[in-house]
N, C-alpha and C. Protein backbone atom coordinates (compact mmCIF):
# COMPACT_ATOMS: atom_id res chain seq x y z
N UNK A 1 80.94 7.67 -18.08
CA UNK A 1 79.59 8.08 -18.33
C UNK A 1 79.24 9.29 -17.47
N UNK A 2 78.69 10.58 -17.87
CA UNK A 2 78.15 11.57 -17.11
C UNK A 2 76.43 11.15 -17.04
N UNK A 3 76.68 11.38 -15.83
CA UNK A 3 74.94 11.35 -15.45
C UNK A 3 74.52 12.68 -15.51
N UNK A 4 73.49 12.88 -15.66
CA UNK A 4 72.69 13.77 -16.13
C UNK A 4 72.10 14.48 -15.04
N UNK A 5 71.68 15.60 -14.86
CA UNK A 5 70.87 16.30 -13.54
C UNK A 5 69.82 15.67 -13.46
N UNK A 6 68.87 15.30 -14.51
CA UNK A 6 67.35 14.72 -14.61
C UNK A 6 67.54 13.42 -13.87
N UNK A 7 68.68 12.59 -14.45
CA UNK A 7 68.79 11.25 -13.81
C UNK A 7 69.19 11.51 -12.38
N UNK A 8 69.77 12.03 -12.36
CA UNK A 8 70.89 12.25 -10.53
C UNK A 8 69.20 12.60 -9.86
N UNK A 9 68.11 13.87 -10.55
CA UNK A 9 66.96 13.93 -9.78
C UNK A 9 65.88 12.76 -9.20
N UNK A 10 66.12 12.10 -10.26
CA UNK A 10 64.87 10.83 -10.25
C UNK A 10 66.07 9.85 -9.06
N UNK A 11 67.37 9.56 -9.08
CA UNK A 11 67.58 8.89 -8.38
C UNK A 11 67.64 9.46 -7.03
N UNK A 12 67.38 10.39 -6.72
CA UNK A 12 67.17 10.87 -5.16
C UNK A 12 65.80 10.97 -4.57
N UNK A 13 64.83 11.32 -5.91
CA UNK A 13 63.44 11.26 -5.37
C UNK A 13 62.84 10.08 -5.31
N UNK A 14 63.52 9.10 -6.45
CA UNK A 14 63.04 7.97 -6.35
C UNK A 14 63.39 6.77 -5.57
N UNK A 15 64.40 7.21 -5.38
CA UNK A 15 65.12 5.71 -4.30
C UNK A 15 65.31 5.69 -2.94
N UNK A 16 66.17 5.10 -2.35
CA UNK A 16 66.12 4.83 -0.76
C UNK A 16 66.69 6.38 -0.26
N UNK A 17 67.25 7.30 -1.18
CA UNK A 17 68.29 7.61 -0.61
C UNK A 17 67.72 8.76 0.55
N UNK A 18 66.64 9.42 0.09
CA UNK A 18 65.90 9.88 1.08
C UNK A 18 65.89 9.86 2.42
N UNK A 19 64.92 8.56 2.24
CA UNK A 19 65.14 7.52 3.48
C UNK A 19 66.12 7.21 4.22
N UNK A 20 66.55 7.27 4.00
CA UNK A 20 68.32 6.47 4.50
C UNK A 20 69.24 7.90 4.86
N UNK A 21 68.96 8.92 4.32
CA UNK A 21 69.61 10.42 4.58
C UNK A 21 68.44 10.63 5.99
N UNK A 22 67.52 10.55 6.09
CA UNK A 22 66.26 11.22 7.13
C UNK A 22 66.83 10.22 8.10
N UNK A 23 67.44 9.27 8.05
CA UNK A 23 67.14 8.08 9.41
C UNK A 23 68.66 8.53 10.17
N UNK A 24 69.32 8.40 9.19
CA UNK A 24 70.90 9.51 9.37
C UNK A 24 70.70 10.44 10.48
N UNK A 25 70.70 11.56 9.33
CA UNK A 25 70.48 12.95 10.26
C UNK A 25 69.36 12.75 11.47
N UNK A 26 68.38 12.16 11.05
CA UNK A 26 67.45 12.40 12.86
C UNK A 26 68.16 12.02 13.98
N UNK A 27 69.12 10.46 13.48
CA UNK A 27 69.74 10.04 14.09
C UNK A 27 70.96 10.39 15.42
N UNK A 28 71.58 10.91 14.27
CA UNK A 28 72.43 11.71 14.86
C UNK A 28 72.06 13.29 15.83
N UNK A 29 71.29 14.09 15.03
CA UNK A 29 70.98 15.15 15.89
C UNK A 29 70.02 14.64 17.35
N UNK A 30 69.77 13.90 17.20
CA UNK A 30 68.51 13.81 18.72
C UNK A 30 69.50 12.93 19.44
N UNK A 31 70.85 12.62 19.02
CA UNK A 31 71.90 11.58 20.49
C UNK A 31 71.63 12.81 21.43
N UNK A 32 72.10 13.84 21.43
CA UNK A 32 72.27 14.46 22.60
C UNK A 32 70.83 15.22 23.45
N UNK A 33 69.87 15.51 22.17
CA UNK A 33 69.01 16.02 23.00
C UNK A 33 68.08 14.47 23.82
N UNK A 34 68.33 13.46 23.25
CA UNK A 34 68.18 11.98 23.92
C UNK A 34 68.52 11.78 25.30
N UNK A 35 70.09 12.10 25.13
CA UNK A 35 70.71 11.76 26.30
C UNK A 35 70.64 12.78 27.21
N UNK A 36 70.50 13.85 27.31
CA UNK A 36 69.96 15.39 28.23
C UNK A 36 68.42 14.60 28.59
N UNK A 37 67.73 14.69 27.68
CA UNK A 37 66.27 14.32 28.01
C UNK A 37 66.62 12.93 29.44
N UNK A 38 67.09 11.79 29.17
CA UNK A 38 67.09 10.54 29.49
C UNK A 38 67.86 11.07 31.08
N UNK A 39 68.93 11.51 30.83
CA UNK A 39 69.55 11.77 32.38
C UNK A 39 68.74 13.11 33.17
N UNK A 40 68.10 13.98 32.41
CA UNK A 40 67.46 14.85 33.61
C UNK A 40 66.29 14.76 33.51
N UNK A 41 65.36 13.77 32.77
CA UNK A 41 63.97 13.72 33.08
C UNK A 41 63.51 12.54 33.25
N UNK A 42 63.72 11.62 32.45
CA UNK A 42 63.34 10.42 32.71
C UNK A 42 63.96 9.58 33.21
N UNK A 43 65.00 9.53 33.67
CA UNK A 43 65.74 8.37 34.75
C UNK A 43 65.23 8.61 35.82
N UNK A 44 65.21 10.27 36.45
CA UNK A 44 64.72 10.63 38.21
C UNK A 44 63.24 10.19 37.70
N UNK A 45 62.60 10.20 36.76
CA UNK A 45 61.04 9.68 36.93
C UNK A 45 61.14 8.56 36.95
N UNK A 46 61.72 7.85 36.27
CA UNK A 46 61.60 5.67 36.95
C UNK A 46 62.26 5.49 38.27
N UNK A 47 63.39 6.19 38.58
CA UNK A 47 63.75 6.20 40.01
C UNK A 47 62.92 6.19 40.96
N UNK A 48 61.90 7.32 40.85
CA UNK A 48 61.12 7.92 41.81
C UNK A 48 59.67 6.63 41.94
N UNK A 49 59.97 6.40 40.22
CA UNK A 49 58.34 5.28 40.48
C UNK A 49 58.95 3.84 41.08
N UNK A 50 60.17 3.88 40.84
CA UNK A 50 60.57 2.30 41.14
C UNK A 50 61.44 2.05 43.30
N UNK A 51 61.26 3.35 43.58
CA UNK A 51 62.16 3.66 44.89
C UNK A 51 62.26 5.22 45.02
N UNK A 52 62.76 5.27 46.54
CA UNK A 52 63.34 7.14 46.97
C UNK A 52 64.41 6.98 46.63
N UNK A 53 64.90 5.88 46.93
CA UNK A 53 67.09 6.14 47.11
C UNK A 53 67.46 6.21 45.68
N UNK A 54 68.65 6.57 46.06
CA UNK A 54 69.67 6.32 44.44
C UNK A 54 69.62 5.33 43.74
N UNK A 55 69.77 4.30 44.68
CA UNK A 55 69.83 2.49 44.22
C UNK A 55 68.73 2.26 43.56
N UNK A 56 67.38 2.57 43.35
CA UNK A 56 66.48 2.73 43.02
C UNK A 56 66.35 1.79 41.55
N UNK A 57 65.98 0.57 41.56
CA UNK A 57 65.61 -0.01 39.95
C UNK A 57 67.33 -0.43 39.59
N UNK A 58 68.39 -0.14 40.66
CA UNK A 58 69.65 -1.36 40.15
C UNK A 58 69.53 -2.43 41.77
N UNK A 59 70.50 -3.37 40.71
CA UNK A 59 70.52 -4.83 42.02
C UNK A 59 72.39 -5.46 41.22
N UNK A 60 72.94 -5.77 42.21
CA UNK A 60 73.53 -6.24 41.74
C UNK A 60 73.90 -7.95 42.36
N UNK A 61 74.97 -8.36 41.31
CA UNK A 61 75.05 -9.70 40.92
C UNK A 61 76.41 -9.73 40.81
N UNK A 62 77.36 -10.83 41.61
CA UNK A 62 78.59 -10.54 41.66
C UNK A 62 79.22 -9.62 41.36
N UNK A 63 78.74 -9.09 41.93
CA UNK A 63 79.82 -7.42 42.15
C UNK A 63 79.33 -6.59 41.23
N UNK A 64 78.37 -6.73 39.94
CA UNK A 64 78.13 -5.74 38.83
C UNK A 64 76.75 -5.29 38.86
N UNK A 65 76.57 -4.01 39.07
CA UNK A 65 75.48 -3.50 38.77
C UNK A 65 74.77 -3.72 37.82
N UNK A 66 73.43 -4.06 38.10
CA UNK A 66 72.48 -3.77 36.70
C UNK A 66 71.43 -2.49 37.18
N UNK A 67 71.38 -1.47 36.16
CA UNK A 67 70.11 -0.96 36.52
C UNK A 67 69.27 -1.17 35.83
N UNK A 68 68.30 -1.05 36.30
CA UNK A 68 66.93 -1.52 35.06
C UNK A 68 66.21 0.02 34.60
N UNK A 69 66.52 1.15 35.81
CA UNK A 69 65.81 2.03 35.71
C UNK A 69 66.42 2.84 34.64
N UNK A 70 67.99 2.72 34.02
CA UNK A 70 68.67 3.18 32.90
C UNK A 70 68.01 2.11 31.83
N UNK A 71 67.42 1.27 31.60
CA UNK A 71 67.20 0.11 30.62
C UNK A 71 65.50 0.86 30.30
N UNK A 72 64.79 1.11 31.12
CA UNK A 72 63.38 1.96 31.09
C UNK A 72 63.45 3.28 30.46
N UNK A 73 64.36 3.95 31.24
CA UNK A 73 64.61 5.20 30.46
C UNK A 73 65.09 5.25 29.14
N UNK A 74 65.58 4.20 28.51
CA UNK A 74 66.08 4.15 27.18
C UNK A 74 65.45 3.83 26.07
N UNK A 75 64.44 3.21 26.79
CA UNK A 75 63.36 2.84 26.05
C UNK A 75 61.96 4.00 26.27
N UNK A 76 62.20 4.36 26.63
CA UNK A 76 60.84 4.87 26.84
C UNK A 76 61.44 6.32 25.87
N UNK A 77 63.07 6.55 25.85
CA UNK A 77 63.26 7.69 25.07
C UNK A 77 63.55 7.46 23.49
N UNK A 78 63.15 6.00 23.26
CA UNK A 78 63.59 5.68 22.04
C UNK A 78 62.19 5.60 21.41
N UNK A 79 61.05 5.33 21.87
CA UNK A 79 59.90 5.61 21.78
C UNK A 79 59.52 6.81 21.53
N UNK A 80 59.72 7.68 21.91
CA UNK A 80 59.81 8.98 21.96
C UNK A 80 60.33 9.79 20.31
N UNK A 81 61.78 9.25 20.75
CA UNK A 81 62.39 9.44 19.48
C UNK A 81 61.72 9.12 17.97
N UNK A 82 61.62 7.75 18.26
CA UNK A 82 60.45 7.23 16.73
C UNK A 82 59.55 7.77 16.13
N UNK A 83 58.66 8.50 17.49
CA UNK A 83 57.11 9.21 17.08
C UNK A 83 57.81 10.41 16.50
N UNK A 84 58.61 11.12 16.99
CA UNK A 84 59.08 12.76 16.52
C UNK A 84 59.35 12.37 15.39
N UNK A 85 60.30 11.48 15.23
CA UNK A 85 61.19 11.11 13.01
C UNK A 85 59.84 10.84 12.53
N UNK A 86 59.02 10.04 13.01
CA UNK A 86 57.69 9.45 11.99
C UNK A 86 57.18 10.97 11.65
N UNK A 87 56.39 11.61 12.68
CA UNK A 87 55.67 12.50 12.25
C UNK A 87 55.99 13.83 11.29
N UNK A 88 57.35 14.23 12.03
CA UNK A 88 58.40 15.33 11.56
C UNK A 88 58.96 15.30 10.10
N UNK A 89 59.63 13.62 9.80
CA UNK A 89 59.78 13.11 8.76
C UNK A 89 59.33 12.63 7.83
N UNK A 90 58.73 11.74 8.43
CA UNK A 90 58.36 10.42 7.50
C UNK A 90 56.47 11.00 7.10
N UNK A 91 55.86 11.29 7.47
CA UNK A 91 54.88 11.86 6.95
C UNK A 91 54.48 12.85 5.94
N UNK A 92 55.55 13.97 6.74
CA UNK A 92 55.20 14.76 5.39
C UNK A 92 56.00 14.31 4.24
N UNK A 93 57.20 13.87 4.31
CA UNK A 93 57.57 13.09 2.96
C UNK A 93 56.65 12.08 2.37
N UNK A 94 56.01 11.23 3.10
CA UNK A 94 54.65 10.04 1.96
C UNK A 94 53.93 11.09 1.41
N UNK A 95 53.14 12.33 2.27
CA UNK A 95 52.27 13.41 1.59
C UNK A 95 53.06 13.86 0.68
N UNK A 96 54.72 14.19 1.01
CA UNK A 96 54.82 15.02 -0.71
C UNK A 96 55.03 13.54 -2.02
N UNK A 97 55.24 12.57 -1.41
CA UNK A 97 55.20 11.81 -2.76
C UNK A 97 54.32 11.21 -2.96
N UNK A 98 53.21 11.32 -2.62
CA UNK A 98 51.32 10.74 -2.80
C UNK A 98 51.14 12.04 -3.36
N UNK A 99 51.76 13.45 -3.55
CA UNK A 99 50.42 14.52 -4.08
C UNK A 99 51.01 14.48 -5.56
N UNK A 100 52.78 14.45 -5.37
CA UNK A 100 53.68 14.23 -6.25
C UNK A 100 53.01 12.61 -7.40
N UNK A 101 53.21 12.06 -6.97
CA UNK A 101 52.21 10.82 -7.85
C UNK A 101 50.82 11.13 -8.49
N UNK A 102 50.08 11.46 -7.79
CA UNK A 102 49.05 11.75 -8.43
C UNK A 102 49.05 13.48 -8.94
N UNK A 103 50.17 14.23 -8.74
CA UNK A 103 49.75 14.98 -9.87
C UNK A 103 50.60 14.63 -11.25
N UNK A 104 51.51 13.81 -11.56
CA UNK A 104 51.84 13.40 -12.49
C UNK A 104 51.07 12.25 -13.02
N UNK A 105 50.84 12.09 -14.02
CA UNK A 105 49.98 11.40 -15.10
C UNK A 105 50.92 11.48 -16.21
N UNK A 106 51.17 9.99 -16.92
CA UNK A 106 52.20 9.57 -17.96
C UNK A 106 51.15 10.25 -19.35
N UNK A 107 51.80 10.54 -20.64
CA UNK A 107 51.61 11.61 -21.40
C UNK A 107 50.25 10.55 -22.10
N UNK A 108 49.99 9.55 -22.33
CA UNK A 108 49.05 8.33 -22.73
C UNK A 108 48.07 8.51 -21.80
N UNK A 109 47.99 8.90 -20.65
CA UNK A 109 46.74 8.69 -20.09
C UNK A 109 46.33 10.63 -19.88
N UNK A 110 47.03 11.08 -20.36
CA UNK A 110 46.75 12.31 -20.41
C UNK A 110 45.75 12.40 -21.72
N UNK A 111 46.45 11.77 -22.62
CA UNK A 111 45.85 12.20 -24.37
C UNK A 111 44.50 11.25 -24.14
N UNK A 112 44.38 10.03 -23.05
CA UNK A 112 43.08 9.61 -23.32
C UNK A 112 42.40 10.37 -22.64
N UNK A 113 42.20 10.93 -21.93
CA UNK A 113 41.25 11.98 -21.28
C UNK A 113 40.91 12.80 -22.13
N UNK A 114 42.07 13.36 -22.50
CA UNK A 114 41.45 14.63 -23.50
C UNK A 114 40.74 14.12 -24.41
N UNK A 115 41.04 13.01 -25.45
CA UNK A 115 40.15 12.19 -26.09
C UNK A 115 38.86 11.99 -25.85
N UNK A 116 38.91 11.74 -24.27
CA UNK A 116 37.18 10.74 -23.52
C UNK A 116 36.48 12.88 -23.33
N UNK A 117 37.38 13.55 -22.79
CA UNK A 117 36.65 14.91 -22.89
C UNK A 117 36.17 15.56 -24.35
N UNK A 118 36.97 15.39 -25.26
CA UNK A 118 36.57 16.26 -26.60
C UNK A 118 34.90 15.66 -27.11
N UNK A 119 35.17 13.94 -26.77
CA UNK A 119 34.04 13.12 -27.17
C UNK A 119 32.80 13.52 -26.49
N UNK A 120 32.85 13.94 -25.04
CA UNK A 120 31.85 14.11 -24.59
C UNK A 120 31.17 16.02 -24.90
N UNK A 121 32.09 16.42 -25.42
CA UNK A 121 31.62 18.03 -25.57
C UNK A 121 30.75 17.37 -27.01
N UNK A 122 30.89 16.70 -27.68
CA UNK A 122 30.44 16.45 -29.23
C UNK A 122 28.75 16.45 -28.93
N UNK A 123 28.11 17.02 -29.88
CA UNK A 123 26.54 16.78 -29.59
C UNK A 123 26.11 14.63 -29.58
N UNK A 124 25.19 14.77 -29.06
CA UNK A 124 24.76 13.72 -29.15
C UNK A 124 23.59 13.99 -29.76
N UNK A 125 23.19 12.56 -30.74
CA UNK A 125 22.07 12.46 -31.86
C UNK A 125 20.82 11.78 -31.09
């Protein structure tokens, strides 16, 4: 079976695939500006709020470090991350398929308008 350009269109505008391509790519491009962000800005800022020293927000437990202040910073950059894809992404895509919806109108509710308009240009008795 050949699919058709019209069909191949409706299945990209209409389905996940959008979605699922935007969560992708944001994904991937912001690892590194994530991890730059996380090691030179926001780790020395939970350090600094949680202690002066290095040790600062880790403790350890038979012999293995935990830090908490890498567990803060990861979160606080994944937060981060979310708001940029929502706004960047995910917004103006609902606006283009809310203006996209309502400027299409199926060819039946087109012909009743014109119908309910011709009726109302008609004199009234």
């Amino acid at each position: 079976m050949w699919i058709t350009v019209k069909e191949f269109k409706t299945f990209i505008n209409e389905g996940d695939v959008v979605d699922l391509s935007i969560g992708v790519v944001a994904g991937v491009a912001f690892v590194t500006l994530a991890e730059a962000f996380t090691v030179g800005l926001v780790a020395p800022f939970v350090r600094i709020i949680l202690g002066t020293d290095g040790a600062a927000g880790e403790f350890v437990i038979a012999g293995q470090v935990f830090d908490i202040s890498l567990i803060v910073a990861a979160i606080i950059t994944f937060a981060i991350e979310i708001l940029v894809i929502y706004f960047v992404f995910v917004v103006p895509i609902n606006r283009f398929r809310a203006r996209r919806a309502f400027d299409t109108g199926s060819d039946e509710h087109v012909e009743l308008l014109r119908e309910i308009r011709d009726l109302m240009k008609e004199p009234r008795p």
